[in-house]
Protein backbone atom coordinates (compact mmCIF):
# COMPACT_ATOMS: atom_id res chain seq x y z
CA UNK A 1 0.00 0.00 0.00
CA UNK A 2 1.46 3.26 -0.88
CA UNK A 3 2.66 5.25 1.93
CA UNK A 4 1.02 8.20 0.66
CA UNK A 5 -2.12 6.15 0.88
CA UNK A 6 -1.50 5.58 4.22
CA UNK A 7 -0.78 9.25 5.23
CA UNK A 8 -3.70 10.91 3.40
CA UNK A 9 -5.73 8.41 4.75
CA UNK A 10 -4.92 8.65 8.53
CA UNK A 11 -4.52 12.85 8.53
CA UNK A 12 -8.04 12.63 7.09
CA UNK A 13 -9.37 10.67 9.44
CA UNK A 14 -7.91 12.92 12.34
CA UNK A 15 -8.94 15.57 10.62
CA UNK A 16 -12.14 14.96 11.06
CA UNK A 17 -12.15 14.87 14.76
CA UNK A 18 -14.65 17.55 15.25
CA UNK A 19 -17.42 16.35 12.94
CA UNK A 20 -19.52 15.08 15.66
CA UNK A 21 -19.40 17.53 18.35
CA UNK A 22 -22.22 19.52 17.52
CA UNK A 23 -24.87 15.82 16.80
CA UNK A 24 -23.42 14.98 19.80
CA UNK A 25 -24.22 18.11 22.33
CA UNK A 26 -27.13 19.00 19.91
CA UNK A 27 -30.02 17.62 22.22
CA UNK A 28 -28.26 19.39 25.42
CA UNK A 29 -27.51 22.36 23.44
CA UNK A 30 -30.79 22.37 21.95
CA UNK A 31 -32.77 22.71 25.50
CA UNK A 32 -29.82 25.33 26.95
CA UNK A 33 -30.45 27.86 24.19
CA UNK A 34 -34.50 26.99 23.53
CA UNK A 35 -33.84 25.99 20.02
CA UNK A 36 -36.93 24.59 17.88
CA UNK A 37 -36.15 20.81 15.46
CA UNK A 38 -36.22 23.20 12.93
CA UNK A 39 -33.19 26.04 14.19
CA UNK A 40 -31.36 22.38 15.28
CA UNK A 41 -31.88 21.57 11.53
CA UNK A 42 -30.61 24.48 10.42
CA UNK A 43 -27.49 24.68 12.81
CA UNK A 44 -26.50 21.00 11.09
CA UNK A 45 -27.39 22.07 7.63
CA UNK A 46 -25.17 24.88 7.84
CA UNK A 47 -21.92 22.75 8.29
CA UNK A 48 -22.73 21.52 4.49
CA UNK A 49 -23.98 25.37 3.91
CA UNK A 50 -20.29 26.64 4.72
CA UNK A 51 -18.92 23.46 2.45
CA UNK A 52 -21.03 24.64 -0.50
CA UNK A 53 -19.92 27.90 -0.67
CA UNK A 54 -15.95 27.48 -0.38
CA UNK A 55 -15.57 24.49 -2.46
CA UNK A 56 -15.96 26.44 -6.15
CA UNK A 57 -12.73 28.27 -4.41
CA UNK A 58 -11.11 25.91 -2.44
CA UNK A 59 -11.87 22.67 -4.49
CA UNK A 60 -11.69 24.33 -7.98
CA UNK A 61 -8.00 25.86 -7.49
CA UNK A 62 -6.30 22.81 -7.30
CA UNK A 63 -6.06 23.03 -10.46
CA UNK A 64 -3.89 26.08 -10.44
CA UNK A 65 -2.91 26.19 -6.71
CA UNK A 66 -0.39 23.53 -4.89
CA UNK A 67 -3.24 21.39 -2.72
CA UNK A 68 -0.95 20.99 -0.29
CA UNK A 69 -1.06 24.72 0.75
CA UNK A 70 -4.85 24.61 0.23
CA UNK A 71 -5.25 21.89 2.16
CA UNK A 72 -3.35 24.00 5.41
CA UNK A 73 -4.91 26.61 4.89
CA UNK A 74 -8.34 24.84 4.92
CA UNK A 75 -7.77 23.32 8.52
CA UNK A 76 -6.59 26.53 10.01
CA UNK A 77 -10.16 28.03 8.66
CA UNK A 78 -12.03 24.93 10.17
CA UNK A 79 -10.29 25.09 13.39
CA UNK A 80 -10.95 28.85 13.56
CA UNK A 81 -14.90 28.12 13.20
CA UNK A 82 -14.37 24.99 16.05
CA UNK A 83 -12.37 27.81 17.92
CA UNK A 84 -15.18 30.80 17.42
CA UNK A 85 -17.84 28.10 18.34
CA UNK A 86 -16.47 26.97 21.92
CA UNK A 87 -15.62 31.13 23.06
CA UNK A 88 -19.30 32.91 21.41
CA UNK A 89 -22.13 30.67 20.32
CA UNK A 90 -24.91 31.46 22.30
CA UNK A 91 -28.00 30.82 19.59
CA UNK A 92 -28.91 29.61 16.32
CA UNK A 93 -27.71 32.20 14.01
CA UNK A 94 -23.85 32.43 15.59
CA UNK A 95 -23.85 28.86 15.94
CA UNK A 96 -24.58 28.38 12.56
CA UNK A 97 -22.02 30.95 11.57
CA UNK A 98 -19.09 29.00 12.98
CA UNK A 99 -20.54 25.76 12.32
CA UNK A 100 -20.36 26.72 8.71
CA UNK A 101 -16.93 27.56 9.14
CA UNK A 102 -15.85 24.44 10.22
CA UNK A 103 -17.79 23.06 6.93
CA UNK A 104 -15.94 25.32 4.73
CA UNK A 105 -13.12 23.79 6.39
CA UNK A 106 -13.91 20.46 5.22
CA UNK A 107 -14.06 21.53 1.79
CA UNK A 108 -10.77 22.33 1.45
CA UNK A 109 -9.52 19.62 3.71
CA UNK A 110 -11.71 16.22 1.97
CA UNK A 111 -11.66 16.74 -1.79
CA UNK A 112 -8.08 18.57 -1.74
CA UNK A 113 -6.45 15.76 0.04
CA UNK A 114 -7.88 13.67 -2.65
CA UNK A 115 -6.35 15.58 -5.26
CA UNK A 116 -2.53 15.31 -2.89
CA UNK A 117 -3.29 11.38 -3.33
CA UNK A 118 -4.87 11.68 -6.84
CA UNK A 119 -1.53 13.43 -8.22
CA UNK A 120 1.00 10.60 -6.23
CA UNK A 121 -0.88 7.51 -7.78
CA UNK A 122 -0.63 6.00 -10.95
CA UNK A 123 -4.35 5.63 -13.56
CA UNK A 124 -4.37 2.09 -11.67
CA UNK A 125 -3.89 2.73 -8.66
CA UNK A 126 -6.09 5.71 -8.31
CA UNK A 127 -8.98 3.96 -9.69
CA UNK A 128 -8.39 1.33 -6.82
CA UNK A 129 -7.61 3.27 -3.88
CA UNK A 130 -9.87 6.16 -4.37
CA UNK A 131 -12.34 3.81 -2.70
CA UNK A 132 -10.48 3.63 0.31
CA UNK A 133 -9.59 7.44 0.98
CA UNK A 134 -13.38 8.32 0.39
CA UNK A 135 -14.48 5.33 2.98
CA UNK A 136 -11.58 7.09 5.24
CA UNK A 137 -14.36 9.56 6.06
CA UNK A 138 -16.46 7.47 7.40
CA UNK A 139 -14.05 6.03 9.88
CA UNK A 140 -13.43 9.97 10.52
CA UNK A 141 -17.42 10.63 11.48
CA UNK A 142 -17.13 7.17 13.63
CA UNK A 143 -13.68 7.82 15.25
CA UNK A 144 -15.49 11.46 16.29
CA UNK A 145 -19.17 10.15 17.29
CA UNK A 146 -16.74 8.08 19.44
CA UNK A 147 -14.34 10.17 21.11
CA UNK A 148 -16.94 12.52 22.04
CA UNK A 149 -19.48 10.32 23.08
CA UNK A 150 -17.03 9.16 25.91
CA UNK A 151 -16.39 12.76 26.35
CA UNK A 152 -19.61 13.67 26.95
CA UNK A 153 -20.04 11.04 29.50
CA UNK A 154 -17.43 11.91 31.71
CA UNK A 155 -19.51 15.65 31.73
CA UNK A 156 -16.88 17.56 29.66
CA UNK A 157 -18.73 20.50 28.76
CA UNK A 158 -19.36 21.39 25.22
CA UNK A 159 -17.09 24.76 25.43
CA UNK A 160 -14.41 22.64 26.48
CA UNK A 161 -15.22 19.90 23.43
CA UNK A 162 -15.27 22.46 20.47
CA UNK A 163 -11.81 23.85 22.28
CA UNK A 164 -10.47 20.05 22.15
CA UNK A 165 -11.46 19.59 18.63
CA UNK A 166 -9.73 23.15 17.39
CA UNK A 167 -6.54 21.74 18.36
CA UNK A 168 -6.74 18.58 16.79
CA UNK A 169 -8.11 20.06 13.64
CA UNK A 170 -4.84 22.84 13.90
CA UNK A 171 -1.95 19.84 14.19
CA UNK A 172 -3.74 18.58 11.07
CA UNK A 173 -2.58 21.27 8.80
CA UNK A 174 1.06 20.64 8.31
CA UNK A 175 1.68 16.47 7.98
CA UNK A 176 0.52 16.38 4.28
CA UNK A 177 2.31 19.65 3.43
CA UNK A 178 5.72 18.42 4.93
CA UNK A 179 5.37 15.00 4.10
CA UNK A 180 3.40 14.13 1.34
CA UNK A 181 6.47 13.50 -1.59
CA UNK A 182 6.40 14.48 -5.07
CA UNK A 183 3.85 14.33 -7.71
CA UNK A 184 4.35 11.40 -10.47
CA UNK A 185 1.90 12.61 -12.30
CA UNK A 186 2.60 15.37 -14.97
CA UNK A 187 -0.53 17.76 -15.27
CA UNK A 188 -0.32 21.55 -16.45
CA UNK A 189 -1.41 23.54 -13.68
CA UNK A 190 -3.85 26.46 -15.22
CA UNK A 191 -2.68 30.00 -14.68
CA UNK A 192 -4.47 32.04 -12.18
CA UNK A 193 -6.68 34.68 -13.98
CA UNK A 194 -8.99 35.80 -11.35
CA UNK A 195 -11.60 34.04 -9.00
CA UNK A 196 -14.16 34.26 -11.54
CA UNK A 197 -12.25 32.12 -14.07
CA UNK A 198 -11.73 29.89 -11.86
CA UNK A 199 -15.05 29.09 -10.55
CA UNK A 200 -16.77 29.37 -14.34
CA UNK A 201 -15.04 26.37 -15.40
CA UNK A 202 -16.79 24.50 -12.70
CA UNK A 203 -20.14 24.57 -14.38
CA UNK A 204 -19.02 23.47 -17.77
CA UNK A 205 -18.86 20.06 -15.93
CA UNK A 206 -22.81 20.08 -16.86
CA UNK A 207 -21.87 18.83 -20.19
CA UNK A 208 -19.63 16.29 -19.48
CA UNK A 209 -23.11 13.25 -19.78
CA UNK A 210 -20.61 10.49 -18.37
CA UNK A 211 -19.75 12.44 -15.17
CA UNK A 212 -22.81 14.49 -14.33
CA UNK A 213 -25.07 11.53 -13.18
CA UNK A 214 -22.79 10.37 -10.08
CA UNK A 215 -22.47 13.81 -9.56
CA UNK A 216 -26.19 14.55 -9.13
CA UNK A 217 -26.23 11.09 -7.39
CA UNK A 218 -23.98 12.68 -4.47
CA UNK A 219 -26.31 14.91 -4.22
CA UNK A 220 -29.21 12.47 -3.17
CA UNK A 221 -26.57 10.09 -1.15
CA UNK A 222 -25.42 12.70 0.83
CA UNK A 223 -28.92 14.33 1.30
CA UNK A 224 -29.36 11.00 3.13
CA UNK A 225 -26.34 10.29 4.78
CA UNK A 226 -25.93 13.97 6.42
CA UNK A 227 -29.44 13.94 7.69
CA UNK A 228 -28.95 10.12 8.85
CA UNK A 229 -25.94 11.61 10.88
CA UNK A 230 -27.31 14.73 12.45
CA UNK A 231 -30.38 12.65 13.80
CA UNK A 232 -29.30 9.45 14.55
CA UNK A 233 -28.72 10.40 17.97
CA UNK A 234 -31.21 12.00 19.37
CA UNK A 235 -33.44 9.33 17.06
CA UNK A 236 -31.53 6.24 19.57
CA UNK A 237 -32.54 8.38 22.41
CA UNK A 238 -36.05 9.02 21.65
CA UNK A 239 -36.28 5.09 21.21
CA UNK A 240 -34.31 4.06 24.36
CA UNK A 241 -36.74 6.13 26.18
CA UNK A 242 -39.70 4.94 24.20
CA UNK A 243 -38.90 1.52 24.90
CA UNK A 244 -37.28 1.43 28.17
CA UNK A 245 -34.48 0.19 27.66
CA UNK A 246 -31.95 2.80 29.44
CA UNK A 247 -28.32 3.14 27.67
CA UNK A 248 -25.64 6.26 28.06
CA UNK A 249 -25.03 8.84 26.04
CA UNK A 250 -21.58 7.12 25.79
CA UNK A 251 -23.42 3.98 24.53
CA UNK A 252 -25.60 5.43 21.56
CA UNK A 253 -22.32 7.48 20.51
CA UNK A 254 -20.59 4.19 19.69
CA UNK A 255 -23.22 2.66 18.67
CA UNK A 256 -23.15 5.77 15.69
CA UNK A 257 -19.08 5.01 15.81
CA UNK A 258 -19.38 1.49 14.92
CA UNK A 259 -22.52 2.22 12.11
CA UNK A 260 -19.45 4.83 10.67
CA UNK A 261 -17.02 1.96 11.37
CA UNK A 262 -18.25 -0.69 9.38
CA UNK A 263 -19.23 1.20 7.17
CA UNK A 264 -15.49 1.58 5.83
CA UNK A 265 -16.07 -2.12 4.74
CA UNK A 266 -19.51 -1.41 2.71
CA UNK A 267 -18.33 1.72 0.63
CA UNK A 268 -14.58 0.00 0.43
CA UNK A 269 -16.39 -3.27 -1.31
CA UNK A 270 -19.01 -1.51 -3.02
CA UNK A 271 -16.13 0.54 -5.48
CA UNK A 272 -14.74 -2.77 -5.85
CA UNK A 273 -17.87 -4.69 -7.00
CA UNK A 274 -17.90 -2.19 -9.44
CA UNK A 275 -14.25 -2.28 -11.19
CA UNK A 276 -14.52 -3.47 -14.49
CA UNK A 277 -18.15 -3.68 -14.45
CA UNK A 278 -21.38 -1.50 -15.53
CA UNK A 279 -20.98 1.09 -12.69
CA UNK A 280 -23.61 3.10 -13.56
CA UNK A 281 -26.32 0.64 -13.26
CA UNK A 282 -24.69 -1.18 -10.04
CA UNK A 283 -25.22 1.83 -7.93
CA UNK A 284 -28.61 2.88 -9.65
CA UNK A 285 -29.31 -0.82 -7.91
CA UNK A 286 -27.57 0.39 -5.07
CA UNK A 287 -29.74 2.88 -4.53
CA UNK A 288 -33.42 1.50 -4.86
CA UNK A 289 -31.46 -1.19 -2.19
CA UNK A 290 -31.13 2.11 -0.17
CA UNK A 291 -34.37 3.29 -0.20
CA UNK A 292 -36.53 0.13 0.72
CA UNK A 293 -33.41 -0.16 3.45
CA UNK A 294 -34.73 3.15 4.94
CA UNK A 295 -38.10 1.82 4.96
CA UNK A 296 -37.95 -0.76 6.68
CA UNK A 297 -35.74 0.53 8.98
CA UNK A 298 -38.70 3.24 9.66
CA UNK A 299 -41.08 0.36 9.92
CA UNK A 300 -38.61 -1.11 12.27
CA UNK A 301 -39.14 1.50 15.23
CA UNK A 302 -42.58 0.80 16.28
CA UNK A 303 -41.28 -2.99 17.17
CA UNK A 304 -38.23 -2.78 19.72
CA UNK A 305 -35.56 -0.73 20.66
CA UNK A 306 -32.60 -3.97 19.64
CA UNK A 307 -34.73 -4.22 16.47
CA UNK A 308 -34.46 -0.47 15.39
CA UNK A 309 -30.74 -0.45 16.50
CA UNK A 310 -29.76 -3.18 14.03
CA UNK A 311 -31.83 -1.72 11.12
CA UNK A 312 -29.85 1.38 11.84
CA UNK A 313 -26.93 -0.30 11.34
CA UNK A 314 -27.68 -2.03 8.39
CA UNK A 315 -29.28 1.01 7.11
CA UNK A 316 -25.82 2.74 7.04
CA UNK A 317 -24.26 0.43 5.56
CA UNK A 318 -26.63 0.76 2.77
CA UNK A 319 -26.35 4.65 2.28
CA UNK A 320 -22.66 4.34 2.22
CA UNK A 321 -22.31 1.26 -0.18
CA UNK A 322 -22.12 3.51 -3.34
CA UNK A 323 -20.26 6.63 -1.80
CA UNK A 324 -16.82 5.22 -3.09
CA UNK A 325 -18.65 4.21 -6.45
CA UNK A 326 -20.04 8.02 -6.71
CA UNK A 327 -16.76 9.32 -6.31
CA UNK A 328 -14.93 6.76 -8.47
CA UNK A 329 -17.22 8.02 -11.12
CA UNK A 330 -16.63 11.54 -10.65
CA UNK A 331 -13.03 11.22 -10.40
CA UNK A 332 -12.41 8.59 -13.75
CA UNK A 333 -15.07 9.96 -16.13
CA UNK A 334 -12.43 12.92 -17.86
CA UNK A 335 -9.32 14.38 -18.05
CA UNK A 336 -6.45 15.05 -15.42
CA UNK A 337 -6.39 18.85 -16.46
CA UNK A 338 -10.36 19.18 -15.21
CA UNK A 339 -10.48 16.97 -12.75
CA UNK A 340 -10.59 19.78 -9.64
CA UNK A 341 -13.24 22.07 -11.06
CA UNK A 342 -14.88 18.33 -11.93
CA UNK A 343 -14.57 17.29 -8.04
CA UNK A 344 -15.48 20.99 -7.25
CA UNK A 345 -18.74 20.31 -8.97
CA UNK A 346 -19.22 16.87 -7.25
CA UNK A 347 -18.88 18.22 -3.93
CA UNK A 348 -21.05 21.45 -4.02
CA UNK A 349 -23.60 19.43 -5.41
CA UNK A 350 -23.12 16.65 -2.82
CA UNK A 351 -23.21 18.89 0.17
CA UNK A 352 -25.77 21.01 -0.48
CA UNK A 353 -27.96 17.59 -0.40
CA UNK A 354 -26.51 17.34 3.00
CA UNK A 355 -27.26 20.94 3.71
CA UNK A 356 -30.63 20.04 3.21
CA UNK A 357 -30.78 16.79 5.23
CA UNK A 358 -30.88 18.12 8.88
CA UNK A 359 -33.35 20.64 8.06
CA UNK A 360 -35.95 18.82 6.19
CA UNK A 361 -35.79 15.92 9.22
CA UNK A 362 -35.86 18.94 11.77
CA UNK A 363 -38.70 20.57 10.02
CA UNK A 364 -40.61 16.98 9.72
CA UNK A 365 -40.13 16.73 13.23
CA UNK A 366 -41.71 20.24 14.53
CA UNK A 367 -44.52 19.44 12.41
CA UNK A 368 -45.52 15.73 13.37
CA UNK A 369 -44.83 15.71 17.15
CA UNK A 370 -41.52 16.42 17.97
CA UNK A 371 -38.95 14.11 19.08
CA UNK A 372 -41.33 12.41 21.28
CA UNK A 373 -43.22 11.27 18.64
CA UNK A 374 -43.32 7.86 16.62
CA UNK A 375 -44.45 8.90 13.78
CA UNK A 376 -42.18 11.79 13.42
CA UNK A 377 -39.35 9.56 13.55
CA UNK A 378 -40.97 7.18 11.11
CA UNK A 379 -41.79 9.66 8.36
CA UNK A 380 -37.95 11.53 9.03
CA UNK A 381 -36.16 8.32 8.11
CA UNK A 382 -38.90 7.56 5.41
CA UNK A 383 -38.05 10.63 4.08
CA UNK A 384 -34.27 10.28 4.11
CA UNK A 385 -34.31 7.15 1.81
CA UNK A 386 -35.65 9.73 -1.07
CA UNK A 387 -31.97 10.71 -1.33
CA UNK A 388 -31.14 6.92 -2.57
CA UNK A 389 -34.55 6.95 -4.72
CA UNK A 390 -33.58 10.40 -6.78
CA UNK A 391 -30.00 8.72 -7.41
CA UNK A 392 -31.21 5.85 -8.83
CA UNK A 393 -33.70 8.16 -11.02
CA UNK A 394 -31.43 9.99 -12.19
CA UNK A 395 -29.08 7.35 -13.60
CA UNK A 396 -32.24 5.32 -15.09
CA UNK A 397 -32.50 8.46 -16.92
CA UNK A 398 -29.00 9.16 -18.21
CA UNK A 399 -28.73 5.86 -18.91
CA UNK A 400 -31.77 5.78 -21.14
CA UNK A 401 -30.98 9.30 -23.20
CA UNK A 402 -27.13 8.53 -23.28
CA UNK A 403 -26.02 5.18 -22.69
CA UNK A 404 -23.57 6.12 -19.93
């Protein structure tokens, strides 16, 4: 395994430390500063908010820009927001302001560091191990949910957990920029002609018919994974109470660890099923999978609380089985020269899904009976699995008007 591999991998993973802080305090935080489902919603959804908007600058520029710098620069902004967070949130609309910071963060930390491993690897190589950076985020979210979950149990306050996870975030900066070895392969870097020719080039990915429907895909996966994450929490509490069955805080974080855990495995095997096959139609599959998954995993919490947890996990697993393949797609389907304002594309479409998630599954909530309610929680995760549904839509559709 190349040791660049193994690097990228691991900072990105660290990296991603303070991803769960915020699900994780959310229903404390939530009651402390009297915030509706809906403002909660909002708070999550503008993580993905703050991604959108700095990854036609952050993403896009690799092209012209050494990643490696981008990529330092990105973690100092997203411990900055972690930093701003634990010293002046008080409501929903500062909150939200640093939140997004630490989202704008990740966009110049996830899809950058891709391009650092993209640039070290050989055509083989990249189309094998892409898999496995991508999935690296998932054991980022779990290795957070985690840490913090045993945090919270052992009452460190949620000042002091934002604090914790600015620090981590701020050693991140500097491995891949001091240690991450020459490029092998030979791409001519665009010249820098001003912000606005840099982001127009993004949208001219529209045309590219081979690319554009695991790009649009993204969007619905991570619709559904985002809002899976910023709920899941609260979702296990609401049915540990429901059904008396009386677990720690500690307990449903690693229970959400594990779910991000394996689900290294499903994306990781996923990409591979799909190597020298029909890609396009696997994960349309993959998706209508998904969305009967999230169905029955609704279905699944008026029975018992060890019942629901299971589906939950399975139900991951699902989401994240084509998230490799998605990216794979995006990453293979053109040339070397495009391939950040291609990746630029994939992202901002991909996380504004996710900006959506938390707020449509807050607003569901306010407006079927809170999170004390059954069938709130039934039509939330109902609703998530129309992420999978408009993925495998929209490649039926390319697939019928352009043979991808």
């Amino acid at each position: 395994m190349p040791r660049i591999l193994v690097l990228s991998c691991f900072v990105q993973m660290v990296s991603m430390t303070g991803f769960a802080v915020w699900p994780i305090y959310l229903v404390e935080l939530q009651s402390q500063w009297n915030l509706s489902n809906s403002e909660a919603g909002w708070i999550s959804g503008s993580f993905y908010i703050g991604y959108v908007i700095a990854t036609p600058f952050l993403v896009s520029m690799t092209d012209t820009f050494d990643s490696r710098k981008l990529y330092c620069f990105s973690s100092l902004l997203g411990c900055s927001g972690l930093l701003l967070f634990s010293f002046f949130a008080s409501n929903a609309l500062n909150a939200s302001i640093c939140w997004s910071l630490v989202g704008a963060g990740l966009a110049g930390t996830y899809m950058p560091g891709l391009q650092i491993l993209n640039s070290r690897l050989n055509k083989i190589s990249r189309e094998k191990y892409v898999a496995v950076y991508t999935s690296f985020f998932g054991l980022g979210v779990a290795f957070s949910f985690s840490l913090f979950g045993i945090l919270k149990s052992y009452q460190i306050s949620w000042e002091h957990a934002f604090l914790f996870a600015s620090v981590i975030l701020f050693l991140c900066a500097f491995p891949l920029l001091l240690f991450s070895g020459k490029e092998i392969e030979e791409i001519n870097k665009k010249p820098y002609q001003g912000i606005i020719k840099v982001i127009v080039p993004i949208f001219g990915t529209f045309k590219n018919k081979k690319a554009l429907p695991f790009i649009l895909g993204y969007g619905g996966h991570t619709y559904e994974l985002f809002g899976f994450r910023s709920w899941t929490f609260p979702c296990i509490l609401f049915l540990s109470n429901h059904f008396n069955n009386s677990v720690s805080d500690a307990f449903i974080a690693n229970c959400i660890g594990l779910m991000g855990f394996l689900g290294i495995f499903a994306s990781i095997y996923g990409a591979k099923y799909c190597i020298g096959k029909d890609r396009a139609k696997i994960v349309s599959n993959m998706g209508l999978i998904c969305f009967i998954g999230s169905i029955l995993t609704a279905i699944s919490f008026w029975f018992s609380f060890w019942l629901a947890l299971l589906m939950l996990l399975i139900y991951n697993a699902l989401i994240v089985l084509d998230s490799g393949s998605l990216t794979t797609g995006a990453v293979v389907n053109g040339k070397p020269e495009d391939r950040g304002v291609r990746l630029a594309l994939h992202s901002m479409v991909g996380f504004f899904g996710g900006a959506l998630g938390g707020p449509i599954i807050g607003f569901i909530l306010d407006n079927f009976g809170g999170q004390t309610s059954h069938l709130a929680w039934f039509l939330s995760f109902t609703f998530l699995g129309l992420g999978s549904l408009f993925s495998t839509l929209i490649f039926k559709y390319y697939n019928s008007k352009y043979r991808i």
